[in-house]
N, C-alpha and C. Protein backbone atom coordinates (compact mmCIF):
# COMPACT_ATOMS: atom_id res chain seq x y z
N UNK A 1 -48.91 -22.09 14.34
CA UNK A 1 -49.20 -20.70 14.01
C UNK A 1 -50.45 -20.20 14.72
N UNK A 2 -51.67 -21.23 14.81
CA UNK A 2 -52.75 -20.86 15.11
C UNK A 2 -52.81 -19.89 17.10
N UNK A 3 -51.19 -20.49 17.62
CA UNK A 3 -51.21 -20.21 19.05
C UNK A 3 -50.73 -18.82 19.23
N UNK A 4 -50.19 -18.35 18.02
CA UNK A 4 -50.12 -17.00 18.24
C UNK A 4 -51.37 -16.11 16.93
N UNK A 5 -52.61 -16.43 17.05
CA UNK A 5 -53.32 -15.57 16.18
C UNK A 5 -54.37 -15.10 17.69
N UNK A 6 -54.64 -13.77 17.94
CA UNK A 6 -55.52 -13.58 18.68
C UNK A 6 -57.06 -12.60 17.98
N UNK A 7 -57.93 -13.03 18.86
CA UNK A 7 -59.00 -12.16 17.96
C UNK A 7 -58.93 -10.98 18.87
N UNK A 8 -59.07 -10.13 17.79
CA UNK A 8 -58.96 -8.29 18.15
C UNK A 8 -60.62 -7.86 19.01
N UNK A 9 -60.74 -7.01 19.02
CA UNK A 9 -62.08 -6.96 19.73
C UNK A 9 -62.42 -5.65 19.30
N UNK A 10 -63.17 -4.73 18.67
CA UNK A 10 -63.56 -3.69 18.25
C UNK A 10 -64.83 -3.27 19.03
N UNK A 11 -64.67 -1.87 18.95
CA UNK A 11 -65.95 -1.27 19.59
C UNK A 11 -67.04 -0.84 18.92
N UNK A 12 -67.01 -1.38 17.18
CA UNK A 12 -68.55 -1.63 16.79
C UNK A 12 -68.71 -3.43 16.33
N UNK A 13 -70.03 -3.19 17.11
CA UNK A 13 -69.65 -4.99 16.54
C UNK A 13 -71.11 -5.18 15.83
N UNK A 14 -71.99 -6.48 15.77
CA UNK A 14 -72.83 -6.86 15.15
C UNK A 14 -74.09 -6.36 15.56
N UNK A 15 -74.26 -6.24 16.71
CA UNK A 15 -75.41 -5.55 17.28
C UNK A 15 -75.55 -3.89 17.06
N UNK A 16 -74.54 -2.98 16.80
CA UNK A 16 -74.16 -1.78 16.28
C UNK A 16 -74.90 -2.04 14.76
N UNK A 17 -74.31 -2.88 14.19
CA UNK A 17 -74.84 -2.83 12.44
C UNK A 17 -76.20 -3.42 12.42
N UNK A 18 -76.40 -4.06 13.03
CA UNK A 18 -77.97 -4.25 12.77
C UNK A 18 -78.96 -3.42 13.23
N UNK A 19 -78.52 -2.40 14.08
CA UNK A 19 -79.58 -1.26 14.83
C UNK A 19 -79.12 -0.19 13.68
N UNK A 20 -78.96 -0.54 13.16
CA UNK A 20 -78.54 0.75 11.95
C UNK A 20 -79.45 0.48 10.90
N UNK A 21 -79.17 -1.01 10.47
CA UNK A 21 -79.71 -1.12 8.97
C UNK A 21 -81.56 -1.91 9.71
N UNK A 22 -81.87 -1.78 10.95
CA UNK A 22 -82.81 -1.83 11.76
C UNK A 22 -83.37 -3.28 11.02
N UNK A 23 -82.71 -4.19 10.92
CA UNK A 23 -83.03 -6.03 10.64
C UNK A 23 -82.04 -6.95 11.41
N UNK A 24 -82.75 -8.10 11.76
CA UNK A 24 -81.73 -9.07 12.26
C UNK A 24 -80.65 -9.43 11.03
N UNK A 25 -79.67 -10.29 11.15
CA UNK A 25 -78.36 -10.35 10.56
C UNK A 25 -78.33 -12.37 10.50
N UNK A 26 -79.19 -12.71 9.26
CA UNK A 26 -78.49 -14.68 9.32
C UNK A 26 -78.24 -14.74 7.70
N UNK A 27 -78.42 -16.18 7.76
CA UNK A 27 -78.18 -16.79 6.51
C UNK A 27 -78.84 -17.98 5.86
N UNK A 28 -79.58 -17.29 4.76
CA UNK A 28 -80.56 -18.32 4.20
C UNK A 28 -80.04 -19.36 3.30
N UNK A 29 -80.22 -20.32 3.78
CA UNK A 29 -78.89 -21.69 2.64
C UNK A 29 -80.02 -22.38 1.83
N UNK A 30 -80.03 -21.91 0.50
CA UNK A 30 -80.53 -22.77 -0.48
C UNK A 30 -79.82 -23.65 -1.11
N UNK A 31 -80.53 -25.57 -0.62
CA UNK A 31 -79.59 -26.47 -1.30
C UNK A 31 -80.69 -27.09 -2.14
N UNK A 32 -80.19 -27.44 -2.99
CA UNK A 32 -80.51 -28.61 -4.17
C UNK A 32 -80.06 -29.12 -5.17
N UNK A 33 -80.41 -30.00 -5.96
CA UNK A 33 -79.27 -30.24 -7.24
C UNK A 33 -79.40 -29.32 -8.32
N UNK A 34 -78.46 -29.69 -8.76
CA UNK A 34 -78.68 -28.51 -10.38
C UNK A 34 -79.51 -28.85 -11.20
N UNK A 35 -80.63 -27.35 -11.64
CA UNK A 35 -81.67 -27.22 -12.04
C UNK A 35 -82.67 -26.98 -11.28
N UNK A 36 -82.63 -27.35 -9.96
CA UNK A 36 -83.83 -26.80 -9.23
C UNK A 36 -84.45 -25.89 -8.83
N UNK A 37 -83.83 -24.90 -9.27
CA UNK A 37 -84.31 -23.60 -8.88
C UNK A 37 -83.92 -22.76 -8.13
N UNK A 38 -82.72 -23.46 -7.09
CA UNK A 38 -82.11 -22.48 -6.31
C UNK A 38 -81.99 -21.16 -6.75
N UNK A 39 -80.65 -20.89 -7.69
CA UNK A 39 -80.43 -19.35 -7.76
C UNK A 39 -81.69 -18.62 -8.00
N UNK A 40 -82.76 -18.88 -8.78
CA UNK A 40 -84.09 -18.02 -9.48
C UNK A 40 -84.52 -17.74 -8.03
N UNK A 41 -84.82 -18.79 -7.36
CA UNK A 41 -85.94 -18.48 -6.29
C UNK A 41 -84.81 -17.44 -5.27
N UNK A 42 -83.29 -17.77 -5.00
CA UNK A 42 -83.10 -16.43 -4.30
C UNK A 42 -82.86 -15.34 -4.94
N UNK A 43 -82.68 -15.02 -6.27
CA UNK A 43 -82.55 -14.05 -7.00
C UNK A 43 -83.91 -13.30 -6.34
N UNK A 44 -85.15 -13.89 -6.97
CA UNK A 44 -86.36 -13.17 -6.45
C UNK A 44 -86.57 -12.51 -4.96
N UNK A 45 -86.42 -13.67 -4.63
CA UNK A 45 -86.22 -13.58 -2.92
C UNK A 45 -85.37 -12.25 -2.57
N UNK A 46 -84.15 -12.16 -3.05
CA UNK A 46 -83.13 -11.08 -2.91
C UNK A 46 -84.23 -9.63 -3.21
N UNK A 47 -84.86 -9.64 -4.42
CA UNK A 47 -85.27 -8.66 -4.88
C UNK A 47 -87.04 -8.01 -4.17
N UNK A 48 -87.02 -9.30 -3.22
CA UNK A 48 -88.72 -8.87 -2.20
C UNK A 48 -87.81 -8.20 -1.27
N UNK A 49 -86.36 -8.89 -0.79
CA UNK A 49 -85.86 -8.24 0.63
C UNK A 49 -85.94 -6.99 0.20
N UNK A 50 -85.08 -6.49 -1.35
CA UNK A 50 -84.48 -5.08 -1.27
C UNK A 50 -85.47 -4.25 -1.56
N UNK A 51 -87.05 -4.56 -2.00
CA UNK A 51 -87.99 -3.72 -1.86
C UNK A 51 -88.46 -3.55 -0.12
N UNK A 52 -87.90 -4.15 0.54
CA UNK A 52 -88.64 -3.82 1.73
C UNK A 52 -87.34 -3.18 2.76
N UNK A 53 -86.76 -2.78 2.23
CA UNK A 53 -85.24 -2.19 2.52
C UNK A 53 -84.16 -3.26 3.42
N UNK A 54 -84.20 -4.19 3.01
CA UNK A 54 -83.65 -5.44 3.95
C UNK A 54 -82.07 -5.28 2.58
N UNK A 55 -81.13 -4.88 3.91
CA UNK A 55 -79.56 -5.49 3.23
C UNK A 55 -79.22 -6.29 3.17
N UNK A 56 -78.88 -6.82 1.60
CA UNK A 56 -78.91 -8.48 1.76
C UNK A 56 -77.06 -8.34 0.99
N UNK A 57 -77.34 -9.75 0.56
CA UNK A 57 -75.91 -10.71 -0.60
C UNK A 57 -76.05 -11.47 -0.63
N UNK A 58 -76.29 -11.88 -2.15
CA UNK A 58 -76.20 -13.17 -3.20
C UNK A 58 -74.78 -13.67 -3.09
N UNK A 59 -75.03 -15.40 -2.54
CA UNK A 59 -73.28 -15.48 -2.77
C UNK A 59 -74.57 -17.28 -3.41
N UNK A 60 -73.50 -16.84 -5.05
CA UNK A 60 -73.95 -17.91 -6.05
C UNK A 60 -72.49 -18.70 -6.30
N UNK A 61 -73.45 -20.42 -6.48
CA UNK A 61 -72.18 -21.58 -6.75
C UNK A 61 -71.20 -21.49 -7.88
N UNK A 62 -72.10 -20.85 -8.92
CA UNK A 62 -70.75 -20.46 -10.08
C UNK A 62 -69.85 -19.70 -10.23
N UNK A 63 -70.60 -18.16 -9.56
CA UNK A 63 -69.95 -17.14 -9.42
C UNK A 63 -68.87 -17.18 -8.55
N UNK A 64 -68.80 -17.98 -6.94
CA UNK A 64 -68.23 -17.77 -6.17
C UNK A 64 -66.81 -19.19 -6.70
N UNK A 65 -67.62 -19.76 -7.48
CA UNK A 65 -66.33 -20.80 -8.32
C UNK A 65 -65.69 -20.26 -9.25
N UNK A 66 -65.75 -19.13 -9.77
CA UNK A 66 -65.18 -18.02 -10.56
C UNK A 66 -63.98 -17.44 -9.91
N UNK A 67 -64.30 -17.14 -8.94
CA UNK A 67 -63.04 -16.28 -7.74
C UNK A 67 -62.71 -17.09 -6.58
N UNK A 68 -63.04 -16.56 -5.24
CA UNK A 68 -62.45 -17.21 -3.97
C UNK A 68 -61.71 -18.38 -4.39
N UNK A 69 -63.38 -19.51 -5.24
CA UNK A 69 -63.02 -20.90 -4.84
C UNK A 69 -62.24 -21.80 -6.01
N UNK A 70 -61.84 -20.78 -6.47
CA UNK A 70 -61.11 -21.02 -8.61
C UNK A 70 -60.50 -22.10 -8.35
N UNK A 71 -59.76 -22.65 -7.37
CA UNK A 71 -58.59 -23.46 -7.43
C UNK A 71 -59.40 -24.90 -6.98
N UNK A 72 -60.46 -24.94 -6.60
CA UNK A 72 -61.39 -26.04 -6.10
C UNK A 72 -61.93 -26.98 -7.58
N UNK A 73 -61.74 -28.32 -7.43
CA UNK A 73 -62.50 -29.26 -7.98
C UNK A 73 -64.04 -29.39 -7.42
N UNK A 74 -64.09 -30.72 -8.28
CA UNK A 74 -65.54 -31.09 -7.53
C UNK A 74 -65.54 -32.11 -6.93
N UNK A 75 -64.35 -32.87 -6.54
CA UNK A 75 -64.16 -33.79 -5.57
C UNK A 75 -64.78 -34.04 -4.17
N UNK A 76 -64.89 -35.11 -3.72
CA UNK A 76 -65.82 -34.71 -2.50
C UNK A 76 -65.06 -33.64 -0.92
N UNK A 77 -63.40 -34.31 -1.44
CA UNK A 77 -62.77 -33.26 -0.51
C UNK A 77 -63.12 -31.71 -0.96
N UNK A 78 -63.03 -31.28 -2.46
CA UNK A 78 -62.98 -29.75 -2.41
C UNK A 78 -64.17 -29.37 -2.16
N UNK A 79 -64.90 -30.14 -2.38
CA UNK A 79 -66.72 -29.82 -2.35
C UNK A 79 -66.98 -29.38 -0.55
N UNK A 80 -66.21 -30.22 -0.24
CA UNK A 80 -66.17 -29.45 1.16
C UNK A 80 -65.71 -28.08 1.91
N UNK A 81 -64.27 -28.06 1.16
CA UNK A 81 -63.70 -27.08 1.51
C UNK A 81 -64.32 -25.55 0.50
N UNK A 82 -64.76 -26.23 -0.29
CA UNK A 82 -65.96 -24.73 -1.02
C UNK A 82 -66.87 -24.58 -0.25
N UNK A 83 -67.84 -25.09 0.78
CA UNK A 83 -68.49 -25.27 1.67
C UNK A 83 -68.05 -24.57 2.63
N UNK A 84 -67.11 -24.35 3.01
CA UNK A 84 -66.40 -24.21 4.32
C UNK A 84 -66.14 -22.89 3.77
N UNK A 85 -65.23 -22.49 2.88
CA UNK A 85 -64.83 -21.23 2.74
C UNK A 85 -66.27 -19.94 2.52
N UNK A 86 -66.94 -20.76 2.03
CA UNK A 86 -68.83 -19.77 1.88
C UNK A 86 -68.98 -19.99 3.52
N UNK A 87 -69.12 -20.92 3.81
CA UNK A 87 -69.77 -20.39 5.39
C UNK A 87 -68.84 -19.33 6.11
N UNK A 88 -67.52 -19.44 5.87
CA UNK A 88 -66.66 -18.51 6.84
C UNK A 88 -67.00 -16.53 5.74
N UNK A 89 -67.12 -16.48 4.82
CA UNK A 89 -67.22 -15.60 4.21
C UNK A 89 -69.17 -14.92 4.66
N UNK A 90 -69.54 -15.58 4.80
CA UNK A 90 -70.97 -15.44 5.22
C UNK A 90 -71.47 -15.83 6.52
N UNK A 91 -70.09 -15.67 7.34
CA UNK A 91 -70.00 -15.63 8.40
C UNK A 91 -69.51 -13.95 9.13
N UNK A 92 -68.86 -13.56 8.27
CA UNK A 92 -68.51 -12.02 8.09
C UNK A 92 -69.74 -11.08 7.65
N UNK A 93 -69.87 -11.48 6.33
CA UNK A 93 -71.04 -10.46 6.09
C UNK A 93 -72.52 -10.81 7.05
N UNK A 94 -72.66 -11.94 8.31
CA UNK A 94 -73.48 -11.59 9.14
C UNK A 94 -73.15 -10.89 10.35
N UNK A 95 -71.78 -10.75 10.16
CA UNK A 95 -71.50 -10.37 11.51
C UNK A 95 -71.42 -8.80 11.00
N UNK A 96 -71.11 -8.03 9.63
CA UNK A 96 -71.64 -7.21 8.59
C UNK A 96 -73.49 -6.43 9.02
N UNK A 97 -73.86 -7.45 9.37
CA UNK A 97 -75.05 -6.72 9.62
C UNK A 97 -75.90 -7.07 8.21
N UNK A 98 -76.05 -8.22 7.57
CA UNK A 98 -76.42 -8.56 6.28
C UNK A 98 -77.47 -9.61 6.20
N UNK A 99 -78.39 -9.71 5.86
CA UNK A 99 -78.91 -11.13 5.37
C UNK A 99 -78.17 -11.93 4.19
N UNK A 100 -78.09 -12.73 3.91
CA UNK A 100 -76.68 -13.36 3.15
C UNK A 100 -78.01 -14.57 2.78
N UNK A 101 -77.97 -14.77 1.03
CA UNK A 101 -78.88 -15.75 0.53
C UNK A 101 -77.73 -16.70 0.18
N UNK A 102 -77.20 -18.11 0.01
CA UNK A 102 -76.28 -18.49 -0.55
C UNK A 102 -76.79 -20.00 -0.97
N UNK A 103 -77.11 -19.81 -2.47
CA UNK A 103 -77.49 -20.79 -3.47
C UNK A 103 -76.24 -22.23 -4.06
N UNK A 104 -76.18 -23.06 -3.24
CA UNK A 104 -74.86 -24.27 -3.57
C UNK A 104 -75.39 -25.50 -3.58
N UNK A 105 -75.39 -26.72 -4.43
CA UNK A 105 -75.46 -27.59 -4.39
C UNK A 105 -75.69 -28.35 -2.83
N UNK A 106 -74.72 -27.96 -2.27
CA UNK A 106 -73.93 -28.83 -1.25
C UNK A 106 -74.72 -29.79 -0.31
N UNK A 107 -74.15 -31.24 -1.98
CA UNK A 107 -75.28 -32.11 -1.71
C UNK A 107 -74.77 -32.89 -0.10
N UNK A 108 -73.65 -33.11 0.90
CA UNK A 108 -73.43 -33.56 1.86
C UNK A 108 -73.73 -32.76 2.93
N UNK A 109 -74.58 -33.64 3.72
CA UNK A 109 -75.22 -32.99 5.24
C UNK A 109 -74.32 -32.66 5.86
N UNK A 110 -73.10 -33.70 6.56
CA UNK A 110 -71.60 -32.93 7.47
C UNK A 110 -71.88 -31.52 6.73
N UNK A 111 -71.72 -30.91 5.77
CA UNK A 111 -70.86 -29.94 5.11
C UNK A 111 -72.09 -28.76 5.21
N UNK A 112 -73.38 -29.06 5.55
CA UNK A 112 -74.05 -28.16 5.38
C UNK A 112 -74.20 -28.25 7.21
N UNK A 113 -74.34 -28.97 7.67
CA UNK A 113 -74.33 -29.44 9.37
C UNK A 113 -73.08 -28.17 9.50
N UNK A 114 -71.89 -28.23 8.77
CA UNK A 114 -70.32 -27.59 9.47
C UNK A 114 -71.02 -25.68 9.53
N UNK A 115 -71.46 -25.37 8.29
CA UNK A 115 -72.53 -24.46 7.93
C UNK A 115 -72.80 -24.05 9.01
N UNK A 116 -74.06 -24.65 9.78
CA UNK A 116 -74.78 -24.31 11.06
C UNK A 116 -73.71 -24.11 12.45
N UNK A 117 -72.60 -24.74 11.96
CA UNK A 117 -71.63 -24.67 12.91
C UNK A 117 -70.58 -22.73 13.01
N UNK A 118 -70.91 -23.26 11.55
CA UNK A 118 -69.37 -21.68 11.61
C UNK A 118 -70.60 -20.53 11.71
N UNK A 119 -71.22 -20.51 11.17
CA UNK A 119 -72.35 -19.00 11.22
C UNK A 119 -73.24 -19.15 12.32
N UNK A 120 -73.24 -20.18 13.07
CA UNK A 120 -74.31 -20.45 14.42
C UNK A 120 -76.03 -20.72 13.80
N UNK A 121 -76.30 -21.44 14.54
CA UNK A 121 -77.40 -22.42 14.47
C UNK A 121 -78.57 -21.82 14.19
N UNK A 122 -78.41 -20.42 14.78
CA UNK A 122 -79.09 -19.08 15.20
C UNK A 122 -79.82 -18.20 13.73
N UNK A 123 -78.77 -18.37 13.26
CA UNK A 123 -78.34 -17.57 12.04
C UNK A 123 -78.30 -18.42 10.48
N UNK A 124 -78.88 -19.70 11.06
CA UNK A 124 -79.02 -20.49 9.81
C UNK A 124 -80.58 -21.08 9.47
N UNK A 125 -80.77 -20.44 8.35
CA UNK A 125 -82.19 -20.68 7.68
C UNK A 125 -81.78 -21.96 6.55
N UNK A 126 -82.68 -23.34 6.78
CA UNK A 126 -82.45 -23.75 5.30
C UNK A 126 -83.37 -24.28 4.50
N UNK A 127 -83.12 -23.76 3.37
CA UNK A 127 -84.57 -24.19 2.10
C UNK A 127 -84.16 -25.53 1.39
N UNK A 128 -84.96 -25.95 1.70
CA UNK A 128 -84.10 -27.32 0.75
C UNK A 128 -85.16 -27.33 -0.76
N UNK A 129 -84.57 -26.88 -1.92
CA UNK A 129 -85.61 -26.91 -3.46
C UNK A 129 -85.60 -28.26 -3.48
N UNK A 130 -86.74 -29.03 -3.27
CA UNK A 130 -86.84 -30.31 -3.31
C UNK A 130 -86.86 -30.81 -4.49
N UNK A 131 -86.77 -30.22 -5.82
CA UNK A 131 -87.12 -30.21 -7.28
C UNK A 131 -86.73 -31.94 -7.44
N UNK A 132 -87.53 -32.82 -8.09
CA UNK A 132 -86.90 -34.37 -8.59
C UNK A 132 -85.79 -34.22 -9.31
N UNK A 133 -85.23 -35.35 -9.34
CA UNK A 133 -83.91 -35.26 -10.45
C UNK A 133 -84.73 -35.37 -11.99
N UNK A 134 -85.59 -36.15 -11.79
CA UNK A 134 -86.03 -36.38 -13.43
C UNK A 134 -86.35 -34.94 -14.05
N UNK A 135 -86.93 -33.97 -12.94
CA UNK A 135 -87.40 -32.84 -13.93
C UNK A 135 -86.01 -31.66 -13.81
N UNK A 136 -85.31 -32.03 -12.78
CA UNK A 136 -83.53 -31.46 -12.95
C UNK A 136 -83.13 -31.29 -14.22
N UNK A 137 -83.49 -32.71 -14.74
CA UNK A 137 -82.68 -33.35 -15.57
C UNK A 137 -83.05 -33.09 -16.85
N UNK A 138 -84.64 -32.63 -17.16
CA UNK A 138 -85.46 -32.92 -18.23
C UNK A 138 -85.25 -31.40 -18.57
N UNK A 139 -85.20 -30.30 -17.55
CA UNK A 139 -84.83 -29.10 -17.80
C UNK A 139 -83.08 -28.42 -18.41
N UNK A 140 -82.50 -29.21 -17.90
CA UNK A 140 -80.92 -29.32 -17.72
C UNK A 140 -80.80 -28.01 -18.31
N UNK A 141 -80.90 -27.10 -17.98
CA UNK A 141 -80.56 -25.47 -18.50
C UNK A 141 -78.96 -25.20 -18.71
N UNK A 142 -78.20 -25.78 -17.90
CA UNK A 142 -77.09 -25.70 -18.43
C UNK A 142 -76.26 -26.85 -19.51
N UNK A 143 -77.06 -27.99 -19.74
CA UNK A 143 -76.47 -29.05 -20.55
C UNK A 143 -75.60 -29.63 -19.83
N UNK A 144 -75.62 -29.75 -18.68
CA UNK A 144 -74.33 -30.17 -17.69
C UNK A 144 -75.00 -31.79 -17.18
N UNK A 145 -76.06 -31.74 -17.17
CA UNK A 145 -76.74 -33.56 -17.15
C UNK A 145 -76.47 -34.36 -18.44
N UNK A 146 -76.69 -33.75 -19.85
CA UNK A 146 -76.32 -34.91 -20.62
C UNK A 146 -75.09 -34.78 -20.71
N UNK A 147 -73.82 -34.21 -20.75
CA UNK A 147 -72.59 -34.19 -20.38
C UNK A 147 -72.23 -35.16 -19.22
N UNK A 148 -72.81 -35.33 -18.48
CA UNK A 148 -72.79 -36.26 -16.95
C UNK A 148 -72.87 -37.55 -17.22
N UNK A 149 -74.11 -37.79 -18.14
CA UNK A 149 -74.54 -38.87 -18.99
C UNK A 149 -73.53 -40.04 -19.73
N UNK A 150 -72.95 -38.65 -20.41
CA UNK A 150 -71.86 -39.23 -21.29
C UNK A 150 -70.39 -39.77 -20.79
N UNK A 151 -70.70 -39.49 -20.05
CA UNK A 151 -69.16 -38.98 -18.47
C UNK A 151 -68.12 -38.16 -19.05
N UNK A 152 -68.68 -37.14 -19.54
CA UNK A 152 -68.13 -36.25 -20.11
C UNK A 152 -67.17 -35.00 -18.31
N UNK A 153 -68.57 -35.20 -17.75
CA UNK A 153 -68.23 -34.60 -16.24
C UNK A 153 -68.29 -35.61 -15.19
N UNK A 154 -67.00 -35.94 -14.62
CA UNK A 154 -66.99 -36.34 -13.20
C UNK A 154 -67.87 -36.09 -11.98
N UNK A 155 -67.82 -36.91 -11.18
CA UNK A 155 -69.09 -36.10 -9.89
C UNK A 155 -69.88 -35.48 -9.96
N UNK A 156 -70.32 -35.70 -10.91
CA UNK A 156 -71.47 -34.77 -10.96
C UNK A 156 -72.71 -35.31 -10.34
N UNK A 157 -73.41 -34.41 -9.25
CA UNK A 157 -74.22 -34.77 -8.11
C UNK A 157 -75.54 -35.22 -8.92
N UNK A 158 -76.10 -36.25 -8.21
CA UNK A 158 -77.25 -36.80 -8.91
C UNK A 158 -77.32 -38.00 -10.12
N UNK A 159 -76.04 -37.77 -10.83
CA UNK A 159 -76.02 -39.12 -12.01
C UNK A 159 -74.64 -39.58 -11.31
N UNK A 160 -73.82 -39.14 -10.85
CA UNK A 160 -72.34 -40.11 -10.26
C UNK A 160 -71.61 -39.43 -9.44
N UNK A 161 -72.33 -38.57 -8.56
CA UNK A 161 -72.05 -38.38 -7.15
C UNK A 161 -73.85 -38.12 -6.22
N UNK A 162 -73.25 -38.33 -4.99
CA UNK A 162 -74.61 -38.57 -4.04
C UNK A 162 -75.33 -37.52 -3.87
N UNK A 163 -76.48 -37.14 -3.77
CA UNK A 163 -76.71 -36.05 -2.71
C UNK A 163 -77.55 -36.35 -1.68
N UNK A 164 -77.64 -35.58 -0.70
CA UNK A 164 -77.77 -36.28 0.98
C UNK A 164 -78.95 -34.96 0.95
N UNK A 165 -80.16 -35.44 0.83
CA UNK A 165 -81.08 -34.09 1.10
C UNK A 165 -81.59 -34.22 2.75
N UNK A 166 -81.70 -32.95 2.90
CA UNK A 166 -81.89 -32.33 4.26
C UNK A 166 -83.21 -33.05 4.74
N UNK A 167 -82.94 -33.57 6.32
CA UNK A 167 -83.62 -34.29 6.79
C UNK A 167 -85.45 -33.34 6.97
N UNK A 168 -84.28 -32.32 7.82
CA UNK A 168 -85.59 -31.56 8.52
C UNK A 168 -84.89 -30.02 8.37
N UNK A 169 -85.00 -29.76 6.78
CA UNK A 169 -85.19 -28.15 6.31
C UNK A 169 -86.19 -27.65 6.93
N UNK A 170 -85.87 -26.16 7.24
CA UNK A 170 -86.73 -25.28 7.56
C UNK A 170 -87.90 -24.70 6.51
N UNK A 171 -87.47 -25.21 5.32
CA UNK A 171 -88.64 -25.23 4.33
C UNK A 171 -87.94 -25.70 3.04
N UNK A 172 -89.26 -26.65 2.06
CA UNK A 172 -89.04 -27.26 1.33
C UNK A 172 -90.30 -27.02 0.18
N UNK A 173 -89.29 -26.76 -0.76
CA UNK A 173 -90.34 -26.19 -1.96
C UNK A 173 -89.96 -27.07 -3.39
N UNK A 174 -90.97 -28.15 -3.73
CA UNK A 174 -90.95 -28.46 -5.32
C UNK A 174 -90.87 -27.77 -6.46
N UNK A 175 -90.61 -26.89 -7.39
CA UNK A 175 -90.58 -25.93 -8.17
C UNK A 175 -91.17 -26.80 -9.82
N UNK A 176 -91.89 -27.83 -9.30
CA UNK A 176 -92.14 -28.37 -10.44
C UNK A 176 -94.08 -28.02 -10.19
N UNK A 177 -94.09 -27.25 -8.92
CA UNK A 177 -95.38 -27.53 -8.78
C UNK A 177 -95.72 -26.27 -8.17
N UNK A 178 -94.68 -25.35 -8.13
CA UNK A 178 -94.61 -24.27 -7.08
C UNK A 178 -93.64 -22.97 -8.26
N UNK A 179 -94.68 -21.68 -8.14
CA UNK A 179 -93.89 -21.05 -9.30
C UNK A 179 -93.03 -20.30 -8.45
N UNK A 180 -92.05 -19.38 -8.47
CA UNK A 180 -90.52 -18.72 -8.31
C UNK A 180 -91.64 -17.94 -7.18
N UNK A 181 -92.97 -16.49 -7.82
CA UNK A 181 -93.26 -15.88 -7.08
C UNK A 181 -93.98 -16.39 -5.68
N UNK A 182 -94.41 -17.91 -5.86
CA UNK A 182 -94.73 -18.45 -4.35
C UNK A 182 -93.87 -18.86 -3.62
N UNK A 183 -93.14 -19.28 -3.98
CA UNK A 183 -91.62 -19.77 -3.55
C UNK A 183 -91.10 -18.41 -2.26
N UNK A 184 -91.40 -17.65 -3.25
CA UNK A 184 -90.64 -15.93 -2.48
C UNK A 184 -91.56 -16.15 -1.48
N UNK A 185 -92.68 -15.72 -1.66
CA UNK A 185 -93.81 -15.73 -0.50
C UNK A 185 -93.68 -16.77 0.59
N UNK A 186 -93.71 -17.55 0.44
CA UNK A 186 -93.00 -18.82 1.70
C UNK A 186 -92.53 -18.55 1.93
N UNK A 187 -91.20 -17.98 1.68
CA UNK A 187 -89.82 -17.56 2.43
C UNK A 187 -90.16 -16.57 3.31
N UNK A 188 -90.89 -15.56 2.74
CA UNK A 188 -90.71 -14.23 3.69
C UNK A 188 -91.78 -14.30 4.82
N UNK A 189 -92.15 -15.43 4.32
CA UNK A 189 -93.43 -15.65 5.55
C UNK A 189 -93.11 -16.76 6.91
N UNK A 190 -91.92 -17.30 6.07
CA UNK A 190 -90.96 -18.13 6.94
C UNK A 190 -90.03 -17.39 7.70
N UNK A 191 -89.21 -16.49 7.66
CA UNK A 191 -88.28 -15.45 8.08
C UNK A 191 -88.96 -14.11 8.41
N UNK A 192 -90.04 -13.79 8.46
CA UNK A 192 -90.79 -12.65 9.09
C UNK A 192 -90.47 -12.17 10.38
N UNK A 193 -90.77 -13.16 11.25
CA UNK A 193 -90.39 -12.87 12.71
C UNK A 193 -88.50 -13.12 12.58
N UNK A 194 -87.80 -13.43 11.96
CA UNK A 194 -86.41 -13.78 12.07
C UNK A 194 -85.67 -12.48 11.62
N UNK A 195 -86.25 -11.49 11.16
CA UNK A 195 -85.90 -10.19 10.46
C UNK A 195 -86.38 -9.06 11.29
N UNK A 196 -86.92 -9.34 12.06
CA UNK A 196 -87.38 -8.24 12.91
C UNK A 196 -86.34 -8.15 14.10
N UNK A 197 -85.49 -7.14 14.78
CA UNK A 197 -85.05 -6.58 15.79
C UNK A 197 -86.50 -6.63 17.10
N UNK A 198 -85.49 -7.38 18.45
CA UNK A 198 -86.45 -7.14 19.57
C UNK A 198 -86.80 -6.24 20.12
N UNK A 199 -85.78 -5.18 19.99
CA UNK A 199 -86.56 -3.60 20.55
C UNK A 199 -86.84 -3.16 19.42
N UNK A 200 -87.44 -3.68 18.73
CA UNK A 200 -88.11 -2.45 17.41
C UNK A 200 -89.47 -2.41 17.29
């Protein structure tokens, strides 16, 4: 099938939408295990961009397991292919003209490596919330660690599945030692020059 799909070619493309909404266009990948702080710190994060008129999108691990990825386990195969389907979806909204924050576990490097692959290398920012498991765990906001405990939940990353943390993130923040509003501040001080347009 794939030998008869051709790509169309339009006469507004990505460089059109970003001279509009006058910001560069990537994607900031927050990984860590559950509890670390991911979603808070891009929630905030989301909310410094949209005071400074930066068009963004939250694409969150529960939410987006709600819809698109409903039919996905947590197996290490679907864990991938949830991986895969967020990068190709936030591969659109950069080509959208968007900054795209996207908060996922996705404790395997291939899968965050495939990431840098489908949205380009260019266009990929990554935070790794370095948060420990013990204080993951000690926080467990969703009750989903002593459930894990009990083996109440399968795979679950950190007590009986792996996670593979990022060798060499583009930034790495403890949140056991680091509050949400510094967290933001790193970021935007990390992506400053990455948000700016060259003729602007």
């Amino acid at each position: 099938m794939g030998k008869n799909i051709f790509k169309h070619e339009f006469n507004i493309n990505q460089d059109h939408r970003k001279q509009i909404k006058n910001h560069n266009a990537f994607l900031i990948w927050f990984t860590g295990l559950s509890g670390s702080g991911k979603s808070t710190i891009a929630n905030g994060l989301e909310q410094a961009l949209y005071e400074r008129n930066i068009h963004t999108y939250l694409l969150d691990g529960d939410n987006v397991r709600k819809g698109i990825n409903a039919d996905l386990t947590f197996s290490p195969e679907d864990r991938t292919e949830n991986i895969r389907r967020i990068a190709e979806v936030a591969h659109l909204m950069i080509d959208a003209g968007l900054v795209v924050l996207a908060s996922f576990v996705s404790p395997y490097k291939r899968d965050r490596e495939n990431v840098k692959n489908i949205v380009g290398y260019n266009s990929f920012v990554e935070i790794h919330v370095a948060t420990p498991l013990s204080e993951c765990e000690r926080r467990d906001t969703k009750g989903l660690y002593a459930k894990a405990r009990k083996g109440e939940i399968k795979d679950f990353t950190g007590i009986n599945a792996p996670y593979e943390a990022p060798t060499h993130p583009d930034l790495a923040i403890d949140t056991t030692d680091t509050s949400v509003e510094e967290a933001v501040a790193m970021i935007l001080k990390a992506i400053a020059d990455k948000l700016k347009l060259e003729n602007a």
